[in-house]
Every structure is written in C-alpha cells, then in structure tokens.
Protein backbone atom coordinates (compact mmCIF):
# COMPACT_ATOMS: atom_id res chain seq x y z
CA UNK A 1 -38.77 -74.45 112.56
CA UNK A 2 -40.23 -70.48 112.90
CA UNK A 3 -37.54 -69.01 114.57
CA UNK A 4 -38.89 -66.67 117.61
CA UNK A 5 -37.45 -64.88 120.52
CA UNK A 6 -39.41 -67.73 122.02
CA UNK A 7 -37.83 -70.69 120.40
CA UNK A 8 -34.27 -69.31 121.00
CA UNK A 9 -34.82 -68.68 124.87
CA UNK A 10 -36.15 -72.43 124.64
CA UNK A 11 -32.60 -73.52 122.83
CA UNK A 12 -30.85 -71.60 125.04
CA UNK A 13 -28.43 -74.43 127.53
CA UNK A 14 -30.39 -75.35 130.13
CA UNK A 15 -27.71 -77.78 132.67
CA UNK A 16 -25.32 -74.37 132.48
CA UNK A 17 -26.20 -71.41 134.80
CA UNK A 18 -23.51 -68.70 132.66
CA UNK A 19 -22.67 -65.72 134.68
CA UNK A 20 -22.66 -63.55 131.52
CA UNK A 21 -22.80 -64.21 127.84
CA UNK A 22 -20.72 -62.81 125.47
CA UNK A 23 -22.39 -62.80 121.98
CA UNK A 24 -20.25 -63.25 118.95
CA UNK A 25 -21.01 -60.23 116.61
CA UNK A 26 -20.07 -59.96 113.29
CA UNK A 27 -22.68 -57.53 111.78
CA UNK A 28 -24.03 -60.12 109.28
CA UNK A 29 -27.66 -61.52 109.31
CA UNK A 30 -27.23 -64.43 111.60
CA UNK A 31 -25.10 -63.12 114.24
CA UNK A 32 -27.54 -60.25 114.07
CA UNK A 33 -30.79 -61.93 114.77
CA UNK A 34 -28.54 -63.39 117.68
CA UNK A 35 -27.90 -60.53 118.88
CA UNK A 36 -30.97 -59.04 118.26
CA UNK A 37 -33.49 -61.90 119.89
CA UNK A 38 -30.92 -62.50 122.72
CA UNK A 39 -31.63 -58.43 123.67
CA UNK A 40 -35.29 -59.01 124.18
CA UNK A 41 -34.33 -61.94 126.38
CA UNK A 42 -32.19 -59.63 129.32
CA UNK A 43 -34.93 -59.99 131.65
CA UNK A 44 -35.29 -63.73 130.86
CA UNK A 45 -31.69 -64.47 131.12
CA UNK A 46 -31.99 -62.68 135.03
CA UNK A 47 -28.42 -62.57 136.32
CA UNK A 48 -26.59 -63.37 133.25
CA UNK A 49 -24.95 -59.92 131.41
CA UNK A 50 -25.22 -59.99 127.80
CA UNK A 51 -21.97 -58.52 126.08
CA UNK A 52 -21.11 -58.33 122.37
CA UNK A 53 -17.40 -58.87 121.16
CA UNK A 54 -16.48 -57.79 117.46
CA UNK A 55 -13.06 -59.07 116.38
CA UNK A 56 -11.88 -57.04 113.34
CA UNK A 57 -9.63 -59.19 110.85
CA UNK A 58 -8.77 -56.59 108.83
CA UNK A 59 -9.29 -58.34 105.98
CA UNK A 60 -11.38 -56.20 103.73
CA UNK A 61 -11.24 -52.55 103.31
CA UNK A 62 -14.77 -51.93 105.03
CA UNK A 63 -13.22 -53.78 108.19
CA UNK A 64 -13.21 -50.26 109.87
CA UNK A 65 -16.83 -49.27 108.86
CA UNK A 66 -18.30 -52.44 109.79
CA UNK A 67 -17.01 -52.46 113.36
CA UNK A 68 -18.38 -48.61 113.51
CA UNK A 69 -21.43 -50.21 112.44
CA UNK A 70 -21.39 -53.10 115.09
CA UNK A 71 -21.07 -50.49 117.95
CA UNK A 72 -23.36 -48.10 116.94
CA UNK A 73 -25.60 -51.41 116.92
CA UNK A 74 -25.23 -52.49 120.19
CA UNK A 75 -25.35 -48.77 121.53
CA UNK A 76 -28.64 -48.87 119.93
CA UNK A 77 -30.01 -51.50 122.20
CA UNK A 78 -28.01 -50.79 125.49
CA UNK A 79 -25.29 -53.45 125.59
CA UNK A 80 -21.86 -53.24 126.14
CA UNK A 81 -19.46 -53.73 123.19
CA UNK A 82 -16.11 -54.85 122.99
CA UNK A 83 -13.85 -54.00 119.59
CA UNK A 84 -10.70 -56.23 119.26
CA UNK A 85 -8.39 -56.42 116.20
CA UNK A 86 -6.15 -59.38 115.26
CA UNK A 87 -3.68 -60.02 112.46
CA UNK A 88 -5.39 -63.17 110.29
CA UNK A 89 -2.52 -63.38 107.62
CA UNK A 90 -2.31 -67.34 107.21
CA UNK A 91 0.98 -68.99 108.16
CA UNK A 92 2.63 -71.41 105.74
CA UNK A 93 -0.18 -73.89 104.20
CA UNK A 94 -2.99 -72.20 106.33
CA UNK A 95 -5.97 -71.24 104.37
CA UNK A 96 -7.61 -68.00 104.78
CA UNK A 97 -10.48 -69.11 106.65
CA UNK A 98 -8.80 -71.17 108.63
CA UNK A 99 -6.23 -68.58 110.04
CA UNK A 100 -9.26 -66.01 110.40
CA UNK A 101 -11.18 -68.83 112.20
CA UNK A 102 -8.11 -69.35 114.38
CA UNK A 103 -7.24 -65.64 115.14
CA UNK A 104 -11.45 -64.97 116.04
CA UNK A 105 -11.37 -67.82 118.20
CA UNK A 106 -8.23 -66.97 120.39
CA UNK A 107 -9.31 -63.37 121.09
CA UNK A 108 -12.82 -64.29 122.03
CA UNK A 109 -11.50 -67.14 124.48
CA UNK A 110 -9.54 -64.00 125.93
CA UNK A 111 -12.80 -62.99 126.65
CA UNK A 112 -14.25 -65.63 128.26
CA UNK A 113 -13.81 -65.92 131.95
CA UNK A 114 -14.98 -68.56 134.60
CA UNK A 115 -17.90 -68.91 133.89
CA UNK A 116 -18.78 -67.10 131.09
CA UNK A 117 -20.69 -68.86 127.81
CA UNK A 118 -19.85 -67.61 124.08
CA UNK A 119 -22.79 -67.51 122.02
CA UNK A 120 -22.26 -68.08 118.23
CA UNK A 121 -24.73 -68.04 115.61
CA UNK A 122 -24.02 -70.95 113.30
CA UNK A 123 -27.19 -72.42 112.14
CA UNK A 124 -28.50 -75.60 110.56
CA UNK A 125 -26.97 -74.90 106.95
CA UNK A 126 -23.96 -73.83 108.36
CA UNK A 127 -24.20 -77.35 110.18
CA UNK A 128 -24.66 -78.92 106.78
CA UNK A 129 -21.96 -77.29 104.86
CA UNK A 130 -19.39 -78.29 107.83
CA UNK A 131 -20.42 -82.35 107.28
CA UNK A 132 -20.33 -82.13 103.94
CA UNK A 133 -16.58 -80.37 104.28
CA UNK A 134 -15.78 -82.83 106.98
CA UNK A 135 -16.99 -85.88 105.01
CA UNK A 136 -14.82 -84.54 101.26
CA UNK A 137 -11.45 -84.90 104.12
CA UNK A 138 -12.25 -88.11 104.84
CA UNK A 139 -13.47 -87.61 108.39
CA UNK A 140 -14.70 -90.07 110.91
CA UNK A 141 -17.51 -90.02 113.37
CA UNK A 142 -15.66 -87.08 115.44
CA UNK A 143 -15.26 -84.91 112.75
CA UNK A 144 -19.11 -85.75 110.95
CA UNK A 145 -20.29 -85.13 114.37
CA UNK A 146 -19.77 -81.50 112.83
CA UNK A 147 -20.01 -78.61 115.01
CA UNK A 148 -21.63 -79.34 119.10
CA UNK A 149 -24.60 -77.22 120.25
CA UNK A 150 -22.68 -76.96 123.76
CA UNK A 151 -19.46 -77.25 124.13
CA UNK A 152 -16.75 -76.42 126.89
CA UNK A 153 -14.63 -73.20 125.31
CA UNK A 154 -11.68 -71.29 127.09
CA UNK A 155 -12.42 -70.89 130.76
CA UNK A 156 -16.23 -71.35 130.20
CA UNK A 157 -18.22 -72.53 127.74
CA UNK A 158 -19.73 -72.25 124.07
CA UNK A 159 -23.23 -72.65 122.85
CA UNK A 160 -24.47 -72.67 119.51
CA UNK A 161 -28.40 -72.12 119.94
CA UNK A 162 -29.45 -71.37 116.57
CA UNK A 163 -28.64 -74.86 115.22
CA UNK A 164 -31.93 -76.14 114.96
CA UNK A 165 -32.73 -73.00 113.02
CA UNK A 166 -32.29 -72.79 108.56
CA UNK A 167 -31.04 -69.73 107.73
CA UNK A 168 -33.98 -68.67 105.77
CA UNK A 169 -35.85 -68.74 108.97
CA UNK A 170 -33.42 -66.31 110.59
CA UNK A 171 -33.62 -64.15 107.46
CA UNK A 172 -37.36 -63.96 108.02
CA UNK A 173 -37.18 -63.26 111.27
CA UNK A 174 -34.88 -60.32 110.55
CA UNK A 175 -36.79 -58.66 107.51
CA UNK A 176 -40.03 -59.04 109.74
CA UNK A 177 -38.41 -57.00 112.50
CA UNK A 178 -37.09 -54.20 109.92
CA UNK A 179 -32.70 -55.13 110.51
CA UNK A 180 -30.40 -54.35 108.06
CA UNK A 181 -27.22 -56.17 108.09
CA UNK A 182 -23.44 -55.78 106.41
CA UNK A 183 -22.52 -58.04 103.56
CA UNK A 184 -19.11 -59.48 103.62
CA UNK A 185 -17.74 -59.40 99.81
CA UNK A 186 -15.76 -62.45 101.09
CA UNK A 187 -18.87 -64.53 101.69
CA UNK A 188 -19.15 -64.91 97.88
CA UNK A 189 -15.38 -65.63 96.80
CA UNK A 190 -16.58 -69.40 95.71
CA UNK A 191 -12.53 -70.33 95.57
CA UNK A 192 -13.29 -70.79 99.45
CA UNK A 193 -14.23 -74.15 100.07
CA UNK A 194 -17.25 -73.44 101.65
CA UNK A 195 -18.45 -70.77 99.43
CA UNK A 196 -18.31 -72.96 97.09
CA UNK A 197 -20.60 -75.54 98.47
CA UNK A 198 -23.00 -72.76 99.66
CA UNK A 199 -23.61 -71.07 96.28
CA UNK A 200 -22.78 -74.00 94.20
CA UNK A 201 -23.32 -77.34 95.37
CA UNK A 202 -26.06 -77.02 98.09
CA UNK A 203 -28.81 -75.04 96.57
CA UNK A 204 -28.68 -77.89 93.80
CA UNK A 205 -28.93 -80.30 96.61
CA UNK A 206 -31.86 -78.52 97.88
CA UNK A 207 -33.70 -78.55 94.77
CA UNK A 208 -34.13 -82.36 94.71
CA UNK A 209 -33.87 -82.79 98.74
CA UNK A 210 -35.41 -79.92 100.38
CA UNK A 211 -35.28 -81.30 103.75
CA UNK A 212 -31.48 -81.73 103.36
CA UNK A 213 -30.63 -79.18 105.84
CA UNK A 214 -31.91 -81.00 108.49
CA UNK A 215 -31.09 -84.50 107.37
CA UNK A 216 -27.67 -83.60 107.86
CA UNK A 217 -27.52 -82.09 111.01
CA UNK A 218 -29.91 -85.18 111.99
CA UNK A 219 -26.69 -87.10 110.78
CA UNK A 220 -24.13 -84.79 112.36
CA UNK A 221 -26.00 -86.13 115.69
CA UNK A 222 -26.11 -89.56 115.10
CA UNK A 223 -22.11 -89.19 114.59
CA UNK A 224 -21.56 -87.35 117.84
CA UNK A 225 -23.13 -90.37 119.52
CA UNK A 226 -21.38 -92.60 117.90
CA UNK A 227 -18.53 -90.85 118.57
CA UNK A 228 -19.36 -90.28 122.38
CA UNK A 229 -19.85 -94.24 122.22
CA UNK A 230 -16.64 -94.36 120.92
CA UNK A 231 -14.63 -92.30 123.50
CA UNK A 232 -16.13 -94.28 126.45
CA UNK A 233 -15.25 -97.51 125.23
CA UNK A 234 -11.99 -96.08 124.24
CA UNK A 235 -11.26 -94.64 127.89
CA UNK A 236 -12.66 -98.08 129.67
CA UNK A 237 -9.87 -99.78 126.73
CA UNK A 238 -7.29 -97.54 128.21
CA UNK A 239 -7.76 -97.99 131.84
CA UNK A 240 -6.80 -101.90 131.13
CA UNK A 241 -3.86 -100.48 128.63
CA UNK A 242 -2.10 -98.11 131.17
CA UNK A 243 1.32 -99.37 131.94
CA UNK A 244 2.76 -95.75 133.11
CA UNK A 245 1.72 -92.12 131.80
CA UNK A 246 3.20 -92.12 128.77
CA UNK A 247 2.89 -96.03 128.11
CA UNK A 248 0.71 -98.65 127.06
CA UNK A 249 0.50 -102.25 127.09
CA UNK A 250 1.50 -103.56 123.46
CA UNK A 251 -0.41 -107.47 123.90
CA UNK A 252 -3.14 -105.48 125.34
CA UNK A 253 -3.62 -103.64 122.12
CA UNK A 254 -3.16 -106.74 120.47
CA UNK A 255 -5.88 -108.39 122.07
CA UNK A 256 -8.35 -105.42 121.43
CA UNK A 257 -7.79 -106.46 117.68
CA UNK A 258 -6.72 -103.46 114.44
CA UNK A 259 -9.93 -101.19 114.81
CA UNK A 260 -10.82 -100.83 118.69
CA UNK A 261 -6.91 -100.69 119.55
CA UNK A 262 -6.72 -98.17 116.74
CA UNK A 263 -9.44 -95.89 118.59
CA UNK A 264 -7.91 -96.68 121.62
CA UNK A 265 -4.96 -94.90 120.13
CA UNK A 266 -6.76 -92.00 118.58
CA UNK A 267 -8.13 -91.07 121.78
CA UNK A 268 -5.01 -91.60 124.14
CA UNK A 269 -3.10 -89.60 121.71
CA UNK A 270 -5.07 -87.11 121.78
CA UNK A 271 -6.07 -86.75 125.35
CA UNK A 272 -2.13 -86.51 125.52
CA UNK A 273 -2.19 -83.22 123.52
CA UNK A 274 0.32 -84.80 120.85
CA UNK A 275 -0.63 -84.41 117.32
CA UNK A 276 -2.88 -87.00 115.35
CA UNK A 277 -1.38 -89.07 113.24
CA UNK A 278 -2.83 -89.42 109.81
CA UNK A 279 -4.49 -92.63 108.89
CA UNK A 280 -1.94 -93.86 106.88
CA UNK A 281 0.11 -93.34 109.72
CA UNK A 282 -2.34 -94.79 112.35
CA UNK A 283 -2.27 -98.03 110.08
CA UNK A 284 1.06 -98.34 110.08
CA UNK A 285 1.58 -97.76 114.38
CA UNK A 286 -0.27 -100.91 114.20
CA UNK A 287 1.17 -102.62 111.28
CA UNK A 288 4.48 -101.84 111.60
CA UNK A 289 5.05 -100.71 115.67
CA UNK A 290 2.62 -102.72 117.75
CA UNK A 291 2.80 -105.94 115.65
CA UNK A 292 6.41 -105.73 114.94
CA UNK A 293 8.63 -109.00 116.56
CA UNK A 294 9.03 -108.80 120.38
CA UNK A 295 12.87 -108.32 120.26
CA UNK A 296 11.92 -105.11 117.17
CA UNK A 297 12.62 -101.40 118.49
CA UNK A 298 10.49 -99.63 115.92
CA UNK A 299 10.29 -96.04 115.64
CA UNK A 300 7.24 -94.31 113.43
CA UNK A 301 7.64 -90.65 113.07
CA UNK A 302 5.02 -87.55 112.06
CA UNK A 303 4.69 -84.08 112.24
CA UNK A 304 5.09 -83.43 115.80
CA UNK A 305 5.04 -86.79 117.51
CA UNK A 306 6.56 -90.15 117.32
CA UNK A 307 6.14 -93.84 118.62
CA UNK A 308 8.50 -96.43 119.86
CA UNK A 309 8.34 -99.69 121.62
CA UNK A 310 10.39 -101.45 123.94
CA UNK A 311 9.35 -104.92 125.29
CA UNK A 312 5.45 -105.15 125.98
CA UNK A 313 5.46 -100.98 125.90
CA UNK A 314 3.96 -98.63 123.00
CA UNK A 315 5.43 -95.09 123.80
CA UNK A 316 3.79 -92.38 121.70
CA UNK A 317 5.60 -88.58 122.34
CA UNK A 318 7.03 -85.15 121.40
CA UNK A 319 9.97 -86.21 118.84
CA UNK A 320 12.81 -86.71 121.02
CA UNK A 321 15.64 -83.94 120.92
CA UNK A 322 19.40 -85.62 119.79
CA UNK A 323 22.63 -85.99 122.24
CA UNK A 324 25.85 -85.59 121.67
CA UNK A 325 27.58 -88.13 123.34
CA UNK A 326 31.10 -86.13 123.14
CA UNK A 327 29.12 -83.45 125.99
CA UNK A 328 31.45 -83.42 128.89
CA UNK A 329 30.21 -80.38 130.98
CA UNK A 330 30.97 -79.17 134.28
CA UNK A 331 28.53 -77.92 136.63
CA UNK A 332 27.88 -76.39 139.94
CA UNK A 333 25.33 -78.14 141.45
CA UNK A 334 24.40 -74.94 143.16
CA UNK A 335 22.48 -73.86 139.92
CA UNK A 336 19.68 -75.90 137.94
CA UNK A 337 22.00 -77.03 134.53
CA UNK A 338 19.91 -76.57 131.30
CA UNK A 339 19.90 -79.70 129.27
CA UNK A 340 18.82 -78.53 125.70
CA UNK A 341 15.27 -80.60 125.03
CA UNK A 342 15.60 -82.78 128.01
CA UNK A 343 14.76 -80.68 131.05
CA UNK A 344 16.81 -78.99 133.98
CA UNK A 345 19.31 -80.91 136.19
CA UNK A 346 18.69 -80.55 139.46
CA UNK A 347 20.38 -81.02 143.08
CA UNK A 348 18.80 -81.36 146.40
CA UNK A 349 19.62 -81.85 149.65
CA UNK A 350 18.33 -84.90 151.12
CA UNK A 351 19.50 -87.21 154.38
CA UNK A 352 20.47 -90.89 154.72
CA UNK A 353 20.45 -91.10 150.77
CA UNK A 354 21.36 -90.02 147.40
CA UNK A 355 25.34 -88.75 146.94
CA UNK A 356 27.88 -88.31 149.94
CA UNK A 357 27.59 -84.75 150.30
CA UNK A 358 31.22 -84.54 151.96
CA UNK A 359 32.33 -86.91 149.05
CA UNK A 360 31.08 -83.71 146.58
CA UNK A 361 33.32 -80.67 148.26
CA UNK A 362 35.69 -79.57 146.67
CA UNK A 363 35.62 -81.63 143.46
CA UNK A 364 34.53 -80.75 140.09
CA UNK A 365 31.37 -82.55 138.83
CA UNK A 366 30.87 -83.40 135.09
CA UNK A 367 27.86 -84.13 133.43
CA UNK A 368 28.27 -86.36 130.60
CA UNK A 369 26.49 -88.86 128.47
CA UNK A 370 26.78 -92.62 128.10
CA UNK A 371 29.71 -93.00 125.18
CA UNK A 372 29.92 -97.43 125.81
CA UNK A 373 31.97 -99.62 128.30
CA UNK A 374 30.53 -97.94 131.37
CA UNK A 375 30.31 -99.81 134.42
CA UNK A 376 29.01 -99.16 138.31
CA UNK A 377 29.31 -100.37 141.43
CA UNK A 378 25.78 -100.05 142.64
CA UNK A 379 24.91 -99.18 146.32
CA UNK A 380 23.15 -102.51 147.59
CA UNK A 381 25.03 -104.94 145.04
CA UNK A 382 28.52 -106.83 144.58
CA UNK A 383 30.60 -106.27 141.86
CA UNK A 384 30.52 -103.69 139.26
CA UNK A 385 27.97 -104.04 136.69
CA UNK A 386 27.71 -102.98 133.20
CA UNK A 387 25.75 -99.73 132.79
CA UNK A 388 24.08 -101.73 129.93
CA UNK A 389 23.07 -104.32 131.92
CA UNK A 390 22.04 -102.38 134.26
CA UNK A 391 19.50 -100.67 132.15
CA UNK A 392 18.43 -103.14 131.10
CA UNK A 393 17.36 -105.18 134.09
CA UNK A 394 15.63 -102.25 135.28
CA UNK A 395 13.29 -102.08 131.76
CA UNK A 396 14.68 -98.52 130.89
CA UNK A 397 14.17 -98.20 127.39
CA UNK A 398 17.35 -97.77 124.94
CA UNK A 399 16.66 -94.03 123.58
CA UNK A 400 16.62 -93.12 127.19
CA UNK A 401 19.60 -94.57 127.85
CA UNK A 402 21.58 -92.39 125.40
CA UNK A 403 19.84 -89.55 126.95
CA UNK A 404 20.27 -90.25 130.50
CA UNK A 405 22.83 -87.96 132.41
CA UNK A 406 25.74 -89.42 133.90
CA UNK A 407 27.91 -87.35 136.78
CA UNK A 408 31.44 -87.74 137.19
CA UNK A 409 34.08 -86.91 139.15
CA UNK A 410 37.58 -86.97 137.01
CA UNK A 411 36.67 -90.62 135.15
CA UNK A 412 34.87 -92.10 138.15
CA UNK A 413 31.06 -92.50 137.49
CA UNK A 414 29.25 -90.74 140.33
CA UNK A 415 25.65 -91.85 139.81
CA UNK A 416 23.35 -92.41 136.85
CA UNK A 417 20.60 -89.40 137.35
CA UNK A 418 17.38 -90.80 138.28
CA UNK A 419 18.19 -94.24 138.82
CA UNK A 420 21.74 -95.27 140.65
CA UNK A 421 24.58 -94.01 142.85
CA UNK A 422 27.92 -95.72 142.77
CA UNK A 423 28.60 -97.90 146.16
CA UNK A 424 31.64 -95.79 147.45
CA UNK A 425 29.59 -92.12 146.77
CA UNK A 426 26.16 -93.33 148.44
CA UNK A 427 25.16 -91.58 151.32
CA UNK A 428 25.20 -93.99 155.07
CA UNK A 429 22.09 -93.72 156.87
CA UNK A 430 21.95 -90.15 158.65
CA UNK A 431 24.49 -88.81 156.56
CA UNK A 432 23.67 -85.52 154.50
CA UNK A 433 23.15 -86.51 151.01
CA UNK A 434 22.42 -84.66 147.72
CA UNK A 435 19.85 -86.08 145.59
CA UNK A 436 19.98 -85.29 141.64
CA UNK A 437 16.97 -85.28 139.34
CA UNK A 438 16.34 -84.37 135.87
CA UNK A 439 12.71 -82.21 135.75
CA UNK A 440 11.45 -82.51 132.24
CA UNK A 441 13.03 -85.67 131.24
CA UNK A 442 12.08 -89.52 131.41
C-alpha cells in the first residue's frame, strides 16, 4: 500500500477522540515519516496537540547528537519537543533490547496522561519480524497475535498506524519528500535477535515470498482473534470457576477438561498480575495440582508465584513468606504491628462484639503463632475445641493456619485474628469491644 499523508490520517483510530498525541521520535526513517506526515495532519487532527518525545538511552556515543538532531527537527516544523534520558543497562539475564525497550516504554507512559494516545511507528516488517521472534519462543495465539494496532497504554492509549504500511513504502515516501534521517550503528549488530532476522533471514524469505510481509501480519490478525476468542471463553469459564478472589473451583476445572481449564488458568493468572507460569509448569498445575487425590495438599512453585489446593480449591499466589512459630511478641494495640510478609495487625473499636475491651486494660497482649495443642472456647459454643478442628470445620486452609495470628494474654488464648474470640473475652451485647484484623493477609 502507497503510503500518503492521506492513507495515514485514514489509519489513524477512529472509536478514540485523543486529547493530544504524543509521537514517539527516534530520528530514524520510520518514526520520521511519522512524524513528518502526522505534521501536515494538525489541522485534520482539530483539537488534538501533536507532541514529540525523544528518550535518549545513552547507548551509543552519537546519543547526544542525535537528540540535538531530533529537536532541531521538530523546531523545524513547529511542535513541541520533549528530551528525556534513561539508564538502559540490562539487569541480570535482560537482553539489550529488551532493557532499552523497557526503559523507552516507562518514560513515555510518564508522558501519557488521561487521555492522551502514543503514536509509534512500527510497520508491517517490523510486524513480521516480531511473529517470526514470537513463533522461534514457542508462543501461542497471544503472543503470534504480535504487536496490536490500538492498544490501551499508561493512562491513555497507544496506536500503531503505520502497520499496514512495508517499510519500503515509508522509505519512498521519505526520499520523495527530500528527509534525511540518523542511522543507528546498533540497527546492524546481527548478534541481536532481530537484526539478525532483518538482514539475514527475511530478505531471503522475501526473495521466494514477496508478499511475506503481509502474509504475516495477515496471520498476526488471525491470532489476535483467536486469541480474543480465547479470553472470552476463558472469562465466561471463570465466572462458573470463582469460589472467592483468589480461588477456584478444582472439579470445575476438571470438568472443562486439560486445554480449556489450562486457558482458563492462563488468563486468571494473569488478570491476577502474578507471573505466568511456563508451560512445563502449566502442565504440571494440572497434572500434578488439580488432578492430584482429594485428601493431596500439593504445592507447585515458579519464579514469583505458587499454587496450592485444599479440598475442591486451586489457590494460585505471591510465594508465601515463612513463620517462625517460636514469635512471641508483645504489642500495644494502640499502634498497627508489622507482620513481616503478612500485612499489619490491626485494632478497632467496635460495640456489642469482638474482645472485652475492659477485659484488655491493663494486661499485656502477645501475638504469637500456632506452635500445636491449642484449644478455644468459642463464643456461641460448649466446650473447648481444638484450634485444629476448628480450622478445619471452618475450610481455612493449612498454610494459613501456621500463619494466622493468635493473641494472648499470659498463656490464655485471646482470639484467633480474623476468625474467633474465646467465650470468657467476647464482648456482651452493648459492651465496647475491640475488633482485630490482619490488612494484607488471608
């Protein structure tokens, strides 16, 4: 397709109305044209501001001239310019590119406010080279869907309207109107993965399939329906799954059968903002966690997250901090109490339930942690009860047990935070009462 200031105001997002536009400038050919066509379009684009941010890496020694460059660029045709500098040094088994990737992207969503739409120039080969990259990891739909030409970003959104655009075109278009345009050195270093598809696995392509381009970002749309097919049956899967927030039914999974509980899971684990687990690891939640025996208590562990089930529950979370069991702290229940990895412990003043307040004055409370043989009187019931027991009548699963906070007075158990007070400390009806929570924890 002839790339025109006329075909990219027709690829511009039509079902957003952005309040300004901040184009992504990095002085090279494509972000140029961008820029470039985009600048002929400020009457079309009525309301909307155009601004240009330049994020300087500082990864080559010309970093300095090409920003110089980029402003004396967008001074030339009357738009505002923004300069910001990051550090892109990757951390520990971060590539290059993908720690200059990150760092670009967290300054420019800085930038974008309510409202505001980031305009990137990736184009049709760029779509290409990220399937092909996508598909060599062993992606799925998601990730062959490649890269979306609209996209929510930040506080706003993010557009790519040059995707239905080869590069060549934009080249043409930028010879025709006389632009010159930096050269990034690193563009060339073929030890970057997508260098070296660029210069040495897609022109070869292209000789035998010339349309390829295309084909693939053709593809790279098929796979984002797919994939859109795939969350909504995944979120209608999950609405019958639910058991709490954090829980989901294990013989409802079951039922679903290996693959549509497994997307189930990707998609619940995700909208969770845990970490994916890998496909091995996906297998093996199924395998080994939601098709264990009913009486198992399996626990499957990655970077980041873990999964456990209790009964007919699949619980997938942040890895769960340890607990001494020998903690035996007093506290003043005047002051939140810091429990490392669990949350803040918490009294409030509450009426007809909860602790005795008068029962409280004057005594030291202890904050402890189940260590066996505990037992309770519970408010409501006869007899004392195991604290066991009592757990597990009420469906509380075992690691929270452990991790539960118990308040004493001397050896007399007080209450069990969150769930029971002992007979003789409950507060009558009427009676000033002090209520403790744990914010952060189960």
């Amino acid at each position: 397709m002839r790339f025109t200031v006329e075909a990219l105001r027709d690829a511009l997002p039509t079902d957003i109305a952005p309040r300004r536009y901040w184009i992504a400038y990095s002085g090279g050919v494509d972000s140029l044209v961008l820029l470039h066509a985009l600048a002929a379009l400020r009457e079309h684009l009525g309301a909307s501001r155009l601004c240009v941010a330049h994020v300087n890496h500082g990864l080559s020694e010309k970093a300095a001239q090409w920003a110089e460059h980029c402003a004396q660029r967008c001074a030339g045709l009357g738009l505002p310019f923004t300069l910001r500098t990051v550090s892109a040094a990757p951390a520990a088994g971060e590539s290059p590119e993908a720690a200059a990737r990150n760092a670009r992207y967290r300054v420019l969503a800085e930038l974008v406010q309510s409202g505001d739409c980031l305009l990137t120039a990736h184009h049709q080969d760029d779509q290409a080279e990220t399937l092909l990259l996508q598909l060599l990891r062993g992606a799925g739909p998601r990730g062959l869907a490649a890269m979306p030409v609209l996209s929510e970003f930040s506080r706003g959104w993010h557009a790519r309207p040059l995707l239905g655009f080869r590069r060549e075109d934009l080249i043409a278009y930028a010879e025709a109107s006389g632009l010159s345009w930096l050269e990034d050195e690193s563009n060339f270093d073929t030890r970057l993965e997508r260098n070296f598809l660029r210069h040495e696995i897609l022109p070869r392509l292209k000789s035998h399939f010339p349309g390829l381009a295309s084909t693939l970002s053709r593809s790279a749309r098929r796979c984002a329906e797919a994939a859109e097919i795939m969350q909504a049956q995944a979120q209608a899967d999950l609405a019958a799954l639910q058991l709490s927030a954090d829980a989901l039914s294990v013989s409802g999974l079951r039922e679903l059968g290996e693959v549509r509980a497994r997307n189930a899971l990707h998609h619940w684990i995700h909208a969770r903002a845990l970490p994916a687990p890998a496909e091995a690891q996906l297998l093996l939640l199924w395998r080994s966690v939601i098709c264990a025996a009913e009486d198992a208590q399996p626990l499957l562990q990655w970077p980041g997250a873990e999964a456990r089930r209790y009964r007919d529950a699949l619980y997938v979370m942040p890895p769960l901090p340890d607990v001494e069991a020998s903690v035996d702290d007093a506290w003043d229940p005047s002051a939140p109490l810091v429990l490392a990895g669990l949350g803040r412990l918490r009294a409030r003043a509450v009426r007809g339930t909860g602790v005795a307040a008068d029962r409280l004055r004057g005594k030291t409370l202890r904050v402890r942690f189940r260590r066996g043989g505990e037992r309770l009187c519970v408010a409501g019931r006869a007899g004392h009860h195991a604290l066991k027991k009592l757990f597990q009548e009420a469906g509380v699963p075992p690691w929270w047990r452990a991790r539960t906070p118990l308040l004493f007075i001397d050896d007399e158990l007080v209450a069990v935070v969150g769930h029971w007070v002992a007979c003789e400390f409950a507060a009558q009806a009427g009676q000033e009462g002090v209520l403790f929570e744990l914010e952060g924890g189960a």
